[in-house]
PDB file of N, CA and C in Angstrom:
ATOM      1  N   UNK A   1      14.569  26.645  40.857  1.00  0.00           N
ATOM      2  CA  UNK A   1      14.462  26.446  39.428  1.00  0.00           C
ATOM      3  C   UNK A   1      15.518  25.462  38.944  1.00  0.00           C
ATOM      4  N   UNK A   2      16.920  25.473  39.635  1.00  0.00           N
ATOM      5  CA  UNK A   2      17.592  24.439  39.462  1.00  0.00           C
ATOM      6  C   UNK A   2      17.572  23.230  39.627  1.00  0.00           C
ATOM      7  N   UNK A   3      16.672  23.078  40.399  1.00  0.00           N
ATOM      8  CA  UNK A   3      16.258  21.522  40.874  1.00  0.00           C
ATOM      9  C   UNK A   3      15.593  21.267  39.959  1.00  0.00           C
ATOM     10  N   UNK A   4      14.406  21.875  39.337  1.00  0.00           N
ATOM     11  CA  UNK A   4      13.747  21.675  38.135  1.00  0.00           C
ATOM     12  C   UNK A   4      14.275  20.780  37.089  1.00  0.00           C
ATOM     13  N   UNK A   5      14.863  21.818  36.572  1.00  0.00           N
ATOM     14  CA  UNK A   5      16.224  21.493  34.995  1.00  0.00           C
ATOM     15  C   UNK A   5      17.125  19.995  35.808  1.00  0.00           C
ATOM     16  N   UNK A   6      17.081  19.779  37.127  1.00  0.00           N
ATOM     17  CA  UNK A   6      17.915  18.860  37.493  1.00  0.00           C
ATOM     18  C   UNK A   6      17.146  17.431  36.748  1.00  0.00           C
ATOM     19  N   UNK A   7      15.632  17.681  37.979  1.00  0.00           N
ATOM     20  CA  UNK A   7      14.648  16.729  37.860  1.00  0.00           C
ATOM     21  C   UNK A   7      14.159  16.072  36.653  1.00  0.00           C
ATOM     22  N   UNK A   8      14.043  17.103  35.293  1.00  0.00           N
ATOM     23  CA  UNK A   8      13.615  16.893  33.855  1.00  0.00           C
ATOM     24  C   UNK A   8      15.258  16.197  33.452  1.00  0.00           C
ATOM     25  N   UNK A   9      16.161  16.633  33.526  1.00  0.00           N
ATOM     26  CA  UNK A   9      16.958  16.296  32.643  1.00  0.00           C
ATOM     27  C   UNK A   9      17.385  15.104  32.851  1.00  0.00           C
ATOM     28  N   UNK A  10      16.878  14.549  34.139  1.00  0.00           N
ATOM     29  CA  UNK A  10      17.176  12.860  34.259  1.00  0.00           C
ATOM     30  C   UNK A  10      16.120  11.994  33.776  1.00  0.00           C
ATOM     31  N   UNK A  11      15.352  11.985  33.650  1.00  0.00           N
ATOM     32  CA  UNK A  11      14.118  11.847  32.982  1.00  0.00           C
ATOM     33  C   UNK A  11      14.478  11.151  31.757  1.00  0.00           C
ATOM     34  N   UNK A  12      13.967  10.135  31.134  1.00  0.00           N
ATOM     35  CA  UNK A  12      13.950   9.307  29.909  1.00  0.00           C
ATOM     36  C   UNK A  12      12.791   9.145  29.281  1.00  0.00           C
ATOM     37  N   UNK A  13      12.696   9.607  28.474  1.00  0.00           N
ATOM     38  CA  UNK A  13      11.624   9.422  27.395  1.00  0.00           C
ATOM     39  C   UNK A  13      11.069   8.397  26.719  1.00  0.00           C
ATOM     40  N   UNK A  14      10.758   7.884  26.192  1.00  0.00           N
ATOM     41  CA  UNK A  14      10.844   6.181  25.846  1.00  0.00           C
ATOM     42  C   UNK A  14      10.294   6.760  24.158  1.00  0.00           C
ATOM     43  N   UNK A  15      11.122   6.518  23.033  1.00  0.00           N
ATOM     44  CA  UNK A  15      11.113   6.849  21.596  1.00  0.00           C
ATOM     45  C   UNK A  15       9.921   6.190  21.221  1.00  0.00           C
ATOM     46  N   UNK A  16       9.055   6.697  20.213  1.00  0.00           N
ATOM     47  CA  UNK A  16       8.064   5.991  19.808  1.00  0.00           C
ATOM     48  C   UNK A  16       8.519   5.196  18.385  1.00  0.00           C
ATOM     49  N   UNK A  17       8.059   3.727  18.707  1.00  0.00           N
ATOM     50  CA  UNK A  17       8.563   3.039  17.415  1.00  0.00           C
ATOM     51  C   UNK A  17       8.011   2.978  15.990  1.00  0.00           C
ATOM     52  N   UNK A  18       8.458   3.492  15.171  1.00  0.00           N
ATOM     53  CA  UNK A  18       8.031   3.350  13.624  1.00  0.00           C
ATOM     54  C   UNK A  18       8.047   2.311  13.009  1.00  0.00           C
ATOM     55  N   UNK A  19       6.725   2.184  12.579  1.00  0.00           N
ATOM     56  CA  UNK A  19       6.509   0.430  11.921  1.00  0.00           C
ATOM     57  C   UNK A  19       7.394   0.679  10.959  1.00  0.00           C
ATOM     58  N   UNK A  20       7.897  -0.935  10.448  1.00  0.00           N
ATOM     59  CA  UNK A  20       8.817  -0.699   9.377  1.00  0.00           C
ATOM     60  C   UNK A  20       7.663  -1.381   7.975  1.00  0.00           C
ATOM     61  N   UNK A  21       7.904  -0.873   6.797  1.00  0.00           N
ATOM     62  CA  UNK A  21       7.122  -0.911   5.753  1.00  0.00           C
ATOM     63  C   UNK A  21       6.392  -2.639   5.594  1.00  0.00           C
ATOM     64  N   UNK A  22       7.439  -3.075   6.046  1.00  0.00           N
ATOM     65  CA  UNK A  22       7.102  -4.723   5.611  1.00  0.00           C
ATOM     66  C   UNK A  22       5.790  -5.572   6.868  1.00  0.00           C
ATOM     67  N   UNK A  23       6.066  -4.250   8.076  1.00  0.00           N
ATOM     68  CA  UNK A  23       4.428  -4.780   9.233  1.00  0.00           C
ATOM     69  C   UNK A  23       3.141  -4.442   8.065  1.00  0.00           C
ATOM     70  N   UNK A  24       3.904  -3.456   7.168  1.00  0.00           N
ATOM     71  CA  UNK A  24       2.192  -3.235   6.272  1.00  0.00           C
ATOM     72  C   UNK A  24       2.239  -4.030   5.449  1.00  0.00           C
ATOM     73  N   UNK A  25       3.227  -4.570   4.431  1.00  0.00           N
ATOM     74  CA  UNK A  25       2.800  -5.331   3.665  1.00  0.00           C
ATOM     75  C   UNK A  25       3.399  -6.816   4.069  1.00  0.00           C
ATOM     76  N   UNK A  26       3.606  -7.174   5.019  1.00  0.00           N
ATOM     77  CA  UNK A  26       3.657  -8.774   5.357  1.00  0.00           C
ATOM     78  C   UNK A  26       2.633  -9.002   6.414  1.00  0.00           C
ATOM     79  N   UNK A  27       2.602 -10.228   6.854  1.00  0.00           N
ATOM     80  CA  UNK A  27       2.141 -10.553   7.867  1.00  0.00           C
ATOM     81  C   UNK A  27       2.266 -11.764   8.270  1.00  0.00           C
ATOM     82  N   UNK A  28       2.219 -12.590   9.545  1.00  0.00           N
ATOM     83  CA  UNK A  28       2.276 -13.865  10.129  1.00  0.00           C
ATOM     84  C   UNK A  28       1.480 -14.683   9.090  1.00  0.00           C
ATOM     85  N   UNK A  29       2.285 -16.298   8.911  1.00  0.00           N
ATOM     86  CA  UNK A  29       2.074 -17.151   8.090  1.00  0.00           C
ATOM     87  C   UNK A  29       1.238 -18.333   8.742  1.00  0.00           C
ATOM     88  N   UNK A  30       0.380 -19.204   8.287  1.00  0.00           N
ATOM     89  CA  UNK A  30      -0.251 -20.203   8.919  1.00  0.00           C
ATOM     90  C   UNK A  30       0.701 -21.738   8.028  1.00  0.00           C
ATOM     91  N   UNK A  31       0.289 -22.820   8.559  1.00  0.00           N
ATOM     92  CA  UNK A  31       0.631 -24.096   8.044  1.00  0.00           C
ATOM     93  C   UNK A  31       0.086 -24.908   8.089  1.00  0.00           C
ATOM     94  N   UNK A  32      -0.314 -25.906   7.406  1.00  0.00           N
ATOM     95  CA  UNK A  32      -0.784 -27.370   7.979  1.00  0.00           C
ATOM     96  C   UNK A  32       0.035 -28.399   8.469  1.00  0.00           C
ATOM     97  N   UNK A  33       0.450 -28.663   9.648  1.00  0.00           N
ATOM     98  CA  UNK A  33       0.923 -29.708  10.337  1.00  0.00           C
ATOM     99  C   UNK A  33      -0.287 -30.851  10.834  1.00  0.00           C
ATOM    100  N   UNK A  34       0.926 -31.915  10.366  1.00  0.00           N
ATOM    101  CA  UNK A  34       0.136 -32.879  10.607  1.00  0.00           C
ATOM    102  C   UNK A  34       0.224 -33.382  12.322  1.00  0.00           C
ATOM    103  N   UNK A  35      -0.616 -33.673  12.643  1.00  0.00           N
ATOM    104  CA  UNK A  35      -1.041 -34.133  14.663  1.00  0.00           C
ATOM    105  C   UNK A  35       0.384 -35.101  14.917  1.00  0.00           C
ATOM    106  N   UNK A  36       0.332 -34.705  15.808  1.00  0.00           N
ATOM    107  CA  UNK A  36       1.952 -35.667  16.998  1.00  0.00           C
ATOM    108  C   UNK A  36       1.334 -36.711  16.663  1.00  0.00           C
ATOM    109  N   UNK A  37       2.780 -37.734  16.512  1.00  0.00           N
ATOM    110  CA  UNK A  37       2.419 -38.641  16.549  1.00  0.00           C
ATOM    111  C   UNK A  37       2.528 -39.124  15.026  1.00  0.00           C
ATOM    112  N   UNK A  38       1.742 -38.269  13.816  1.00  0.00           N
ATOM    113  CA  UNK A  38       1.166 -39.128  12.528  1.00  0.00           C
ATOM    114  C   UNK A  38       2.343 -37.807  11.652  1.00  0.00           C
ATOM    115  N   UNK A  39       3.458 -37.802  11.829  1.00  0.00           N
ATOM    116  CA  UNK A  39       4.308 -36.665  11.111  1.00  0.00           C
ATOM    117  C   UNK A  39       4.744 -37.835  10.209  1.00  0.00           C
ATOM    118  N   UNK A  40       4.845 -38.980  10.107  1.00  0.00           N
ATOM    119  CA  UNK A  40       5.563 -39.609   8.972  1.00  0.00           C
ATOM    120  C   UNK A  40       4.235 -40.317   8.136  1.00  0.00           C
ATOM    121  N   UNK A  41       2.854 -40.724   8.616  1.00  0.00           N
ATOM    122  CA  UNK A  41       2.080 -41.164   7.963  1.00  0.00           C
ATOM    123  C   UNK A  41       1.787 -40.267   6.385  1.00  0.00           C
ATOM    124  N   UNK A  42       1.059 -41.408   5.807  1.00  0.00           N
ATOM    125  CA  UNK A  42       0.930 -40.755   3.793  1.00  0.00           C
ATOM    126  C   UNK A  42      -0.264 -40.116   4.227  1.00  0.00           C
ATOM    127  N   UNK A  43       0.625 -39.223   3.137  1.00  0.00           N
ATOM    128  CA  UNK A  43      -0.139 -37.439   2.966  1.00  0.00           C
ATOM    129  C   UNK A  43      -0.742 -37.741   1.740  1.00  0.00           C
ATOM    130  N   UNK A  44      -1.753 -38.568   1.529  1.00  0.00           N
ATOM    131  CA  UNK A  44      -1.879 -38.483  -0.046  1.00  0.00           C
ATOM    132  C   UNK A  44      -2.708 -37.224  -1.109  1.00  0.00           C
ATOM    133  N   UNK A  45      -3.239 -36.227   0.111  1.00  0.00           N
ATOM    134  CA  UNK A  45      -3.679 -35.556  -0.986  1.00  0.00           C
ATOM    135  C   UNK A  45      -2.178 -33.888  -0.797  1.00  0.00           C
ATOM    136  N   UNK A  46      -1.597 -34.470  -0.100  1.00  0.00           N
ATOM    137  CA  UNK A  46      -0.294 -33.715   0.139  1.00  0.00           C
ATOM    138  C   UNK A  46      -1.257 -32.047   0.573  1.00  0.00           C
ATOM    139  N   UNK A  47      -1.843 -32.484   1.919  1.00  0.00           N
ATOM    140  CA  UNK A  47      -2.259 -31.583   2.695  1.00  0.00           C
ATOM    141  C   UNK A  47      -1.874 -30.427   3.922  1.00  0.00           C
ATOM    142  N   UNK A  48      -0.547 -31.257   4.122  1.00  0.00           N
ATOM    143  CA  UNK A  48       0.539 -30.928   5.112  1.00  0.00           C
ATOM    144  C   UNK A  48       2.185 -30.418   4.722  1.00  0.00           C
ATOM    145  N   UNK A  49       2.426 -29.155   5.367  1.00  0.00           N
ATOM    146  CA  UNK A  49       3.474 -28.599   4.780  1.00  0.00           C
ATOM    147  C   UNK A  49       4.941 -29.563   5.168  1.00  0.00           C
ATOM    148  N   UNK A  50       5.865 -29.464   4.391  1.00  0.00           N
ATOM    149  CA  UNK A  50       7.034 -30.661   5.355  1.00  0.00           C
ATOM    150  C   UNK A  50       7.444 -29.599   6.256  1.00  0.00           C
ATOM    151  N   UNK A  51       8.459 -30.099   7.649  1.00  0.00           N
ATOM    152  CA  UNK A  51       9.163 -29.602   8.297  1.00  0.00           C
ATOM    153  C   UNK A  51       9.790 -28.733   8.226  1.00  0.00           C
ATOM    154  N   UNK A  52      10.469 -28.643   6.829  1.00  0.00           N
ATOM    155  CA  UNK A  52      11.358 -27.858   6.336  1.00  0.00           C
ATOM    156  C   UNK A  52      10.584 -26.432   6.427  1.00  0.00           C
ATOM    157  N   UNK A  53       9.220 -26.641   5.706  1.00  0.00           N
ATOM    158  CA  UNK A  53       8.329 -25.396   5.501  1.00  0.00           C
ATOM    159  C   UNK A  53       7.848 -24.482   6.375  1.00  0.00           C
ATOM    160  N   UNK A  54       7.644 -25.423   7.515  1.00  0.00           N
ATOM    161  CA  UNK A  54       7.054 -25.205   9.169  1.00  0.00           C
ATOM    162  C   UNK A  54       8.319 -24.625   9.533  1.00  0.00           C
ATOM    163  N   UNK A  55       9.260 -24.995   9.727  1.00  0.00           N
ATOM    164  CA  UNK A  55      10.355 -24.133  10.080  1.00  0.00           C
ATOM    165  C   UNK A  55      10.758 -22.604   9.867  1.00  0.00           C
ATOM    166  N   UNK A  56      10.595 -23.057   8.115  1.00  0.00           N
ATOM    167  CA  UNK A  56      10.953 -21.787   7.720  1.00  0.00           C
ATOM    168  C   UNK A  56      10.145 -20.784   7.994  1.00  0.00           C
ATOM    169  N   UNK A  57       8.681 -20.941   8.467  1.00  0.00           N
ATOM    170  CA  UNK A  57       7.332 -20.123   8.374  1.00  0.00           C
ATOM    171  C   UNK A  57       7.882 -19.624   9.913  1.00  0.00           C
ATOM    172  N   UNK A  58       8.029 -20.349  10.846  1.00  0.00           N
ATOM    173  CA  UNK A  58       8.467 -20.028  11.893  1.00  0.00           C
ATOM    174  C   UNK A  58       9.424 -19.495  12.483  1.00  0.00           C
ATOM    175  N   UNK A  59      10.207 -19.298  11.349  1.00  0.00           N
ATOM    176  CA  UNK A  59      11.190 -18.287  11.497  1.00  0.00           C
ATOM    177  C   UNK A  59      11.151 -16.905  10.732  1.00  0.00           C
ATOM    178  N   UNK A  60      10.180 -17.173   9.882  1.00  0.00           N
ATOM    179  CA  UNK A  60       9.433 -15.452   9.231  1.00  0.00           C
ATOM    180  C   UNK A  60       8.567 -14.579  10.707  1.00  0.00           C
ATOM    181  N   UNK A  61       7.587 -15.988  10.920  1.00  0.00           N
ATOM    182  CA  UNK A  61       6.666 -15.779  11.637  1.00  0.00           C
ATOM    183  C   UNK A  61       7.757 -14.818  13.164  1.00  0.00           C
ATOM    184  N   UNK A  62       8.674 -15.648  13.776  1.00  0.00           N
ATOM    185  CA  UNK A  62       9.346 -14.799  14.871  1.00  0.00           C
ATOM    186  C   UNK A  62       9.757 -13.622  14.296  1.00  0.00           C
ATOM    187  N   UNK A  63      10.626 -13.614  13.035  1.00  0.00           N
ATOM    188  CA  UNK A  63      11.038 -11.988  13.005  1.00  0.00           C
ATOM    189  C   UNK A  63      10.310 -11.290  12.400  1.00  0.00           C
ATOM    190  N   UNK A  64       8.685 -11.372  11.929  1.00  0.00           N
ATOM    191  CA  UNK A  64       7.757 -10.232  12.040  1.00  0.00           C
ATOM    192  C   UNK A  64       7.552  -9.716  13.244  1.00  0.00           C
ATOM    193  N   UNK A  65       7.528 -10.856  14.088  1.00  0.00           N
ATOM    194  CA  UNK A  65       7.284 -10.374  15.754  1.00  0.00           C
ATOM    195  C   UNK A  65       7.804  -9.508  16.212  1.00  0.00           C
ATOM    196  N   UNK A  66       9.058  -9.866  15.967  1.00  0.00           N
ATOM    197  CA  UNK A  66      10.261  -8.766  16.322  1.00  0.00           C
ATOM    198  C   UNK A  66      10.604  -7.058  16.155  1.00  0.00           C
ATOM    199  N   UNK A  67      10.142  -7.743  14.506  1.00  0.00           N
ATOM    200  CA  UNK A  67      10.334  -6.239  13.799  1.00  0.00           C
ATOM    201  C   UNK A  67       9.545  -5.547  14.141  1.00  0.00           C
ATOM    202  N   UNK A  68       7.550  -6.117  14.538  1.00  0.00           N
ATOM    203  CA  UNK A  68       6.929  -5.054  14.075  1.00  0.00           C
ATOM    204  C   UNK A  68       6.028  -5.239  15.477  1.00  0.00           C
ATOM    205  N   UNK A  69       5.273  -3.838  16.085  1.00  0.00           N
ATOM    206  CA  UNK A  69       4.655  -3.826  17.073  1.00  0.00           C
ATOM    207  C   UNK A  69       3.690  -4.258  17.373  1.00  0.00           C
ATOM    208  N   UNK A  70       2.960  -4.578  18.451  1.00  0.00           N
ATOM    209  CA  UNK A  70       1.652  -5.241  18.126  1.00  0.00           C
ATOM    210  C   UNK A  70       0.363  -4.618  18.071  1.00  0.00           C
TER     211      UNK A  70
END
């Protein structure tokens, strides 16, 4: 019986993860980038997000990843 209590008590459980509120109300962002190559050509109907935007989306976009399970 001691070997038992030995065997279980080394044993690891693996915690189940709790979404955090914001996997329900956020979610991954999309963008319009413009094709390699044509990133400086005129945007005239200003269809394409700037760099700055793409960035920032892509850095929401990783730490939803992070935060929330799939």
């Amino acid at each position: 019986m001691a070997a038992l209590l030995v065997m279980t008590a080394c044993s690891t459980t693996e915690r189940p993860r709790t979404a955090d509120s914001a996997c329900v109300a956020l979610k991954t962002l999309t963008y319009a980038g413009a094709k390699a190559g044509q990133e400086n050509a005129d945007d005239p109907g200003n269809r394409y997000d700037t760099k700055i935007t793409v960035d920032w989306i892509a850095e929401h976009n990783a730490r939803w990843r992070a935060l929330c399970p799939s």
